[in-house]
Protein backbone atom coordinates (compact mmCIF):
# COMPACT_ATOMS: atom_id res chain seq x y z
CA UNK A 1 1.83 -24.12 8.59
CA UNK A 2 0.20 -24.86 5.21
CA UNK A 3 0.48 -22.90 2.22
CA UNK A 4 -3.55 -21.92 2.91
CA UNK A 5 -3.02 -20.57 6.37
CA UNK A 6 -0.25 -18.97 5.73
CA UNK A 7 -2.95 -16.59 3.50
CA UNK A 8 -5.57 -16.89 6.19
CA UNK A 9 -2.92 -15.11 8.52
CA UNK A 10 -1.60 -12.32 5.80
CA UNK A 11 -5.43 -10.79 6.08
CA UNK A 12 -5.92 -11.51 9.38
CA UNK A 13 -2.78 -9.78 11.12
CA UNK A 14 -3.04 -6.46 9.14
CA UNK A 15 -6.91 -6.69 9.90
CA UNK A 16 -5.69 -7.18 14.08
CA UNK A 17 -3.23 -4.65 13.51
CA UNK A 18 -5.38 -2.15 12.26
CA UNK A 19 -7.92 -2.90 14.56
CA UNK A 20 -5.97 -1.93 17.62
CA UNK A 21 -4.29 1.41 15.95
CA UNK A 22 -8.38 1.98 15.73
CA UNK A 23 -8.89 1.26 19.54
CA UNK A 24 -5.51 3.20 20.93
CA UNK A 25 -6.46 6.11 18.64
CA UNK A 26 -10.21 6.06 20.54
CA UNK A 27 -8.94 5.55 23.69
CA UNK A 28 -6.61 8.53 23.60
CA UNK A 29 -8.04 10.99 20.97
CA UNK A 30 -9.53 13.26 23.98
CA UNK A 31 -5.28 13.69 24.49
CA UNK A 32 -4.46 13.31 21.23
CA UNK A 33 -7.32 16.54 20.41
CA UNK A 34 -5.85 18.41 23.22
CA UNK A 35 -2.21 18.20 21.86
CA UNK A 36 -3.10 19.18 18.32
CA UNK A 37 -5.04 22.26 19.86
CA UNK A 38 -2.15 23.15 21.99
CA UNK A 39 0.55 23.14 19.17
CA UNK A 40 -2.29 24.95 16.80
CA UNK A 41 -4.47 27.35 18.59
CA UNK A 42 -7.19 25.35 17.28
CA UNK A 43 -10.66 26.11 18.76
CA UNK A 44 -8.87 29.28 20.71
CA UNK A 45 -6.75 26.91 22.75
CA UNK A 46 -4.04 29.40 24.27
CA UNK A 47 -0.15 28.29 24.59
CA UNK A 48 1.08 27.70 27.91
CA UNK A 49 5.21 28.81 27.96
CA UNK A 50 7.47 28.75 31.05
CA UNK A 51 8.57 32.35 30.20
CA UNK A 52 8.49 35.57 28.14
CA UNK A 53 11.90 36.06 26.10
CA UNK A 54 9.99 37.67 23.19
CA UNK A 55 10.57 41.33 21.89
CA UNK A 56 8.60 43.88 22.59
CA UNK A 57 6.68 45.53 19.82
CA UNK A 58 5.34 49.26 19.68
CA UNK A 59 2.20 47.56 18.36
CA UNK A 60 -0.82 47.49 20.58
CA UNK A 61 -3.78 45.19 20.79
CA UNK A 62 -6.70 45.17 23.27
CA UNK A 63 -7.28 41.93 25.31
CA UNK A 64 -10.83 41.95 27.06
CA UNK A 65 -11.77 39.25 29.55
CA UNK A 66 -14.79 37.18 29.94
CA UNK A 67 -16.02 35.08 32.96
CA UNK A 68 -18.91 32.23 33.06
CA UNK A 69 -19.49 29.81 36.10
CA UNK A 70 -21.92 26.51 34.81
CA UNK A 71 -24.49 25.39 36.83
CA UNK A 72 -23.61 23.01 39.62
CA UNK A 73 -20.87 25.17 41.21
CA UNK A 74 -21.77 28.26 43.54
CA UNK A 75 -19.04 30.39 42.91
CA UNK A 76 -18.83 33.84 41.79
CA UNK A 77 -16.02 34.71 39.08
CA UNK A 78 -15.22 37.82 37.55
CA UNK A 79 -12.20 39.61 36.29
CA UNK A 80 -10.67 42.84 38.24
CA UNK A 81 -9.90 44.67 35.04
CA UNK A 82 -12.33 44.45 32.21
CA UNK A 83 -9.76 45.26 28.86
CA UNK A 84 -6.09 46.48 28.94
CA UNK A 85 -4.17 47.36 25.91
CA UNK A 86 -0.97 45.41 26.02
CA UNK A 87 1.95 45.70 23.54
CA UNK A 88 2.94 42.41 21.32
CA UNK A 89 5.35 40.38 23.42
CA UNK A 90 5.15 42.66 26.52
CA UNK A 91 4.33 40.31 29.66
CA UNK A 92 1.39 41.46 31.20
CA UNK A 93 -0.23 40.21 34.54
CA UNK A 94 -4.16 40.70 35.14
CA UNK A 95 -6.36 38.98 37.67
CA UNK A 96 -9.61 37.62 38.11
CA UNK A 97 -11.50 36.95 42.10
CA UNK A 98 -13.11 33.56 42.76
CA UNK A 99 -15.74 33.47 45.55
CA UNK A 100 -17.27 30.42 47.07
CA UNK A 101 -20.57 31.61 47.82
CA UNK A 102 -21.61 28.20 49.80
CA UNK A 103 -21.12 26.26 53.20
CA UNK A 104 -18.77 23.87 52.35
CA UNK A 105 -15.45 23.48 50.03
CA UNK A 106 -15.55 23.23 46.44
CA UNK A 107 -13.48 22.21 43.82
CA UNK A 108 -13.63 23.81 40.14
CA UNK A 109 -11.66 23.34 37.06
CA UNK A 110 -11.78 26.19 34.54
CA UNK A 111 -12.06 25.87 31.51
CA UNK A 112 -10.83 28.94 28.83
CA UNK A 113 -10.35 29.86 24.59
CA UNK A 114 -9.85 32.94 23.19
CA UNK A 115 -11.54 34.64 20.18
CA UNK A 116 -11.05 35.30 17.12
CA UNK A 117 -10.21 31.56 17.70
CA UNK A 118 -7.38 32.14 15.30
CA UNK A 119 -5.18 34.11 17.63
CA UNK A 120 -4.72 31.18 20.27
CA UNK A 121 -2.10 30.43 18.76
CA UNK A 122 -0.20 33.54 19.43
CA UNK A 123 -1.71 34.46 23.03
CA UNK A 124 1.07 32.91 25.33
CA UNK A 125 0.05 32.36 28.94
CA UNK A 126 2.72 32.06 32.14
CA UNK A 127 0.59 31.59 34.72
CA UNK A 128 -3.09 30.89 35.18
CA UNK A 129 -5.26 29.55 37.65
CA UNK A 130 -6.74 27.24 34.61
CA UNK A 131 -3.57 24.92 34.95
CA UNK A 132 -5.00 23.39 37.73
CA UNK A 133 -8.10 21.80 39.78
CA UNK A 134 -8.86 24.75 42.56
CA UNK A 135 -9.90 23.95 45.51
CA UNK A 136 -12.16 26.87 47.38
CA UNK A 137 -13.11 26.78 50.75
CA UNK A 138 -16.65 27.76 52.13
CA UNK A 139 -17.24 31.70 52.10
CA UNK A 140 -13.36 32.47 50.75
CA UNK A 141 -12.62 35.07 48.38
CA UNK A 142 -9.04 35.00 46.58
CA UNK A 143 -7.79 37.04 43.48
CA UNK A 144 -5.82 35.21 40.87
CA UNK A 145 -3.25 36.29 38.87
CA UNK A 146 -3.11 35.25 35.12
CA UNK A 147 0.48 36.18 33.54
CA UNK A 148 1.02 36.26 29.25
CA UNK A 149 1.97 37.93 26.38
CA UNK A 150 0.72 38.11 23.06
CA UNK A 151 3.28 37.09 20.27
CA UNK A 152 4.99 39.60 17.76
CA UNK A 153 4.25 37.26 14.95
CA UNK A 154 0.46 38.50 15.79
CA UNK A 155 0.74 41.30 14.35
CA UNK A 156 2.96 39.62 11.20
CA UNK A 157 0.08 37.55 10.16
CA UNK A 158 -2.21 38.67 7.31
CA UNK A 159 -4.86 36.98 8.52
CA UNK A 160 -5.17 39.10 12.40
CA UNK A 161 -4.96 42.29 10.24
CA UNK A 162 -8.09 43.35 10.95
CA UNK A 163 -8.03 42.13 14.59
CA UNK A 164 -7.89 44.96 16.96
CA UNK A 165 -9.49 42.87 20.26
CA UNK A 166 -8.78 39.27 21.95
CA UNK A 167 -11.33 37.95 23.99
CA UNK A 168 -9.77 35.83 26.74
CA UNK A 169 -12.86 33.74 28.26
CA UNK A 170 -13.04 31.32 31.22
CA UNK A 171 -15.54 29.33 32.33
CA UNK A 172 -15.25 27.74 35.95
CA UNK A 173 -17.15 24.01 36.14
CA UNK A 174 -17.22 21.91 39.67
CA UNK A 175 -14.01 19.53 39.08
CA UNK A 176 -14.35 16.11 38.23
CA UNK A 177 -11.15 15.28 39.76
CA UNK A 178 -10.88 16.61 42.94
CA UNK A 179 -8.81 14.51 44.04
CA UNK A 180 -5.17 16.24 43.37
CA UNK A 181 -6.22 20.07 43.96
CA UNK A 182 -4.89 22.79 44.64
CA UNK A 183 -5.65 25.11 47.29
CA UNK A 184 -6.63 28.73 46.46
CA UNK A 185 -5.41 30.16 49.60
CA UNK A 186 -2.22 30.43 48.28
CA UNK A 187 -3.16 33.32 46.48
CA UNK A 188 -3.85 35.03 49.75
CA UNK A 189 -1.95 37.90 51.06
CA UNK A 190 -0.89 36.39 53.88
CA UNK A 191 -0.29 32.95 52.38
CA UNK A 192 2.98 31.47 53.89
CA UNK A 193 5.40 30.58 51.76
CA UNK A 194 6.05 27.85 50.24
CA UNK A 195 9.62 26.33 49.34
CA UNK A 196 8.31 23.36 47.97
CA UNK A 197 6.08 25.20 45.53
CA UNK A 198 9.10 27.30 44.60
CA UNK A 199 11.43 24.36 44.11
CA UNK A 200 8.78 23.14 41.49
CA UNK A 201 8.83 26.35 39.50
CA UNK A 202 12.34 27.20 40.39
CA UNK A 203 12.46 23.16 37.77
CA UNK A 204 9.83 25.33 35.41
CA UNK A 205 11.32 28.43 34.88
CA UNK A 206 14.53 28.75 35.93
CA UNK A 207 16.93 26.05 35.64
CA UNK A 208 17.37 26.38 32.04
CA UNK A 209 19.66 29.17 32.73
CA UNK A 210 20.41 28.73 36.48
CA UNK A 211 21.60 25.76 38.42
CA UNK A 212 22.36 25.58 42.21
CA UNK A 213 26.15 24.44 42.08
CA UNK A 214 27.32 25.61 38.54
CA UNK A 215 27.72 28.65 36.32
CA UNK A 216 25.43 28.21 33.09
CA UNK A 217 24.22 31.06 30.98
CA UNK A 218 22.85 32.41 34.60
CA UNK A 219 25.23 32.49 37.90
CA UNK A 220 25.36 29.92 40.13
CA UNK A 221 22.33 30.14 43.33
CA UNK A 222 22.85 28.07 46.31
CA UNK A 223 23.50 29.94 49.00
CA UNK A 224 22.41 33.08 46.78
CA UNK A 225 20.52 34.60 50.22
CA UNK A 226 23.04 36.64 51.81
CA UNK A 227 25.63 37.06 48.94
CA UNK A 228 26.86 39.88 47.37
CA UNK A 229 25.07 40.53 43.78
CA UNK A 230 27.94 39.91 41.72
CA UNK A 231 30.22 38.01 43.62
CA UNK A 232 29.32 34.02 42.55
CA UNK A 233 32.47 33.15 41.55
CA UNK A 234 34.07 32.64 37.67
CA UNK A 235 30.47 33.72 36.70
CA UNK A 236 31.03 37.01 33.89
CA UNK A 237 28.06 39.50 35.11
CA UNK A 238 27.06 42.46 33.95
CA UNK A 239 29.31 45.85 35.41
CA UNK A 240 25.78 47.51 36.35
CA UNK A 241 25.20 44.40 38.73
CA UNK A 242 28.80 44.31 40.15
CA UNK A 243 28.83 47.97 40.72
CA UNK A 244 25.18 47.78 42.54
CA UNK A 245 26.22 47.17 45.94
CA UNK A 246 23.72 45.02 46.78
CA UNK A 247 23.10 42.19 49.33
CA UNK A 248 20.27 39.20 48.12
CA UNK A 249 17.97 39.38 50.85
CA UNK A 250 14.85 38.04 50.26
CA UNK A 251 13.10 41.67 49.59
CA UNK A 252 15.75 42.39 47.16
CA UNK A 253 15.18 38.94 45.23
CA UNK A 254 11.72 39.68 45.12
CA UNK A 255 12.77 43.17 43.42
CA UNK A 256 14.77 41.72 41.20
CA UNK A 257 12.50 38.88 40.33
CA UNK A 258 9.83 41.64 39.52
CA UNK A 259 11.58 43.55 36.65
CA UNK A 260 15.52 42.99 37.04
CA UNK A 261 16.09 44.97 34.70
CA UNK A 262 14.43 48.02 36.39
CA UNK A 263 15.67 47.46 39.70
CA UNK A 264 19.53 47.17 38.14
CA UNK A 265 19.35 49.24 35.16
CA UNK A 266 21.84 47.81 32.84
CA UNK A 267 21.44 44.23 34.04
CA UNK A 268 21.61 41.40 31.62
CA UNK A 269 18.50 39.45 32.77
CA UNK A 270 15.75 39.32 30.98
CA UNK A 271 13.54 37.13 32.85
CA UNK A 272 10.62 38.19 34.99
CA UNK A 273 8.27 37.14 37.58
CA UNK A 274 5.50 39.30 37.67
CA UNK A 275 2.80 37.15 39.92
CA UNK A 276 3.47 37.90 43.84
CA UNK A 277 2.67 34.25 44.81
CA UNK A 278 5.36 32.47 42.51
CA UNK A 279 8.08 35.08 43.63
CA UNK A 280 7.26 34.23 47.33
CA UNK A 281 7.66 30.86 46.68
CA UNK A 282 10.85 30.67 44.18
CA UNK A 283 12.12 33.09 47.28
CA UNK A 284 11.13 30.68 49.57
CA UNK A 285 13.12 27.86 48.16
CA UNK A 286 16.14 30.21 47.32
CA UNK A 287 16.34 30.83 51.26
CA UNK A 288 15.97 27.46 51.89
CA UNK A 289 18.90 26.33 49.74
CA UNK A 290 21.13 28.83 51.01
CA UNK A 291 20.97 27.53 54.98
CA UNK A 292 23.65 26.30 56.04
CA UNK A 293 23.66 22.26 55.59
CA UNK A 294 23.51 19.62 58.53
CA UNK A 295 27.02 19.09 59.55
CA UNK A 296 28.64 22.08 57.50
CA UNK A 297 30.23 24.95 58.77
């Protein structure tokens, strides 16, 4: 290659390179935007956490709720509780109905911010019905739990001073991906359970402290169904859980799953579960782990 070309080339690749940078950052900047108002609160965008470990606060704030369906999607949406007043870093569960006021099933994908659009990034939520495509069927009517907590720091920062309300708003719009929903009966009373479901979250929220065949900072849990409460062997628990004289059936997991905490006063766990549907189905998969295996005795 000639002295000349070798010149022609020195503009030309940082030109190409630049060039694609350009087209990759296009091509994912709807991504890239939705990352930098995750990690920022940008806009109101709330944080989405596996669980609550923060520290309660005796400060207060009010957190009212608003609801908005768009055109093109015959539901009906509204919350069950207009306000509460929650404490900074208490976990606090609220819920909102969904009705499909038409003949045939309908998928919708909500979309939510809060205001002042500065606190999102302090408003932590567990679980939502906004993580997900929703699938409702003709005429059904299901009430949704939302799960979160509101960080300490919130009431740290200069700038929230003044703020004495959160707005939490949702607005439901007919999915344009339908294709990989979920189905809203599972919020139903009488939903079964499901152990597949629960294996999932068990992955979320629970196996960075619990695994099925090994002590970590939580006790080991196969075969947890059945078991005495502190009885999982080499595993230090607390003397309030050893001294309960309890058996893990499934009613008692869902106790303790619900405020452990409460149920054991004294216990070490912090964790909760306060949505009925994700305890039925972490309960679910908790019984199904602790069957007996093919083959074993």
């Amino acid at each position: 290659m000639n002295v000349q070309a070798r010149k022609h080339w020195k503009v030309i690749v940082p030109c190409l390179v630049v060039i694609a940078a350009m087209c990759v950052t296009v091509a994912y900047s709807p991504t890239l935007y939705r990352m930098f108002c995750a990690a920022t609160g940008y806009g109101g965008t709330t944080q989405r956490v596996l669980s609550d470990t923060a520290a309660i606060s005796p400060k207060t704030v009010l957190v009212d709720f608003d609801s908005n369906v768009a055109p093109g999607l015959p539901w009906r949406f509204e919350p069950v509780q207009r306000e509460v007043t929650v404490h900074l870093g208490e976990q606090t569960l609220v819920y909102f109905t969904a009705e499909n006021t038409g003949d045939e099933a309908m998928v919708g994908h909500a979309t939510f911010n809060v205001t002042p659009q500065a606190s999102g990034i302090y408003f932590n939520k567990i679980q939502c019905f906004c993580f997900n495509e929703e699938r409702l069927e003709p005429h059904e009517k299901v009430k949704m739990p939302v799960v979160f907590y509101v960080d300490p720091a919130f009431g740290n920062d200069p700038d929230m001073r003044s703020v004495s309300t959160i707005t939490l708003g949702y607005t439901f719009f007919r999915s344009a991906k339908p294709a990989n929903a979920k189905d809203m009966s599972r919020f139903l009373a009488n939903a079964a359970p499901d152990a597949a479901h629960g294996q999932a979250l068990f992955a979320e929220r629970c196996a960075s402290c619990h695994a099925l065949d090994r002590n970590k900072i939580g006790p080991m849990l196969e075969g947890v169904v059945g078991r005495p409460a502190g009885s999982a062997a080499g595993y230090d628990y607390s003397a309030a859980l050893k001294n309960a004289g309890l058996v893990w059936s499934t009613d008692n997991l869902d106790r303790w799953l619900t405020n452990p905490r409460a149920f054991v006063p004294g216990a070490k766990m912090p964790v909760r579960v306060l949505d009925e549907p994700s305890r039925r189905d972490i309960v679910a998969y908790l019984q199904k782990v602790s069957q007996p295996r093919a083959g074993g005795s």
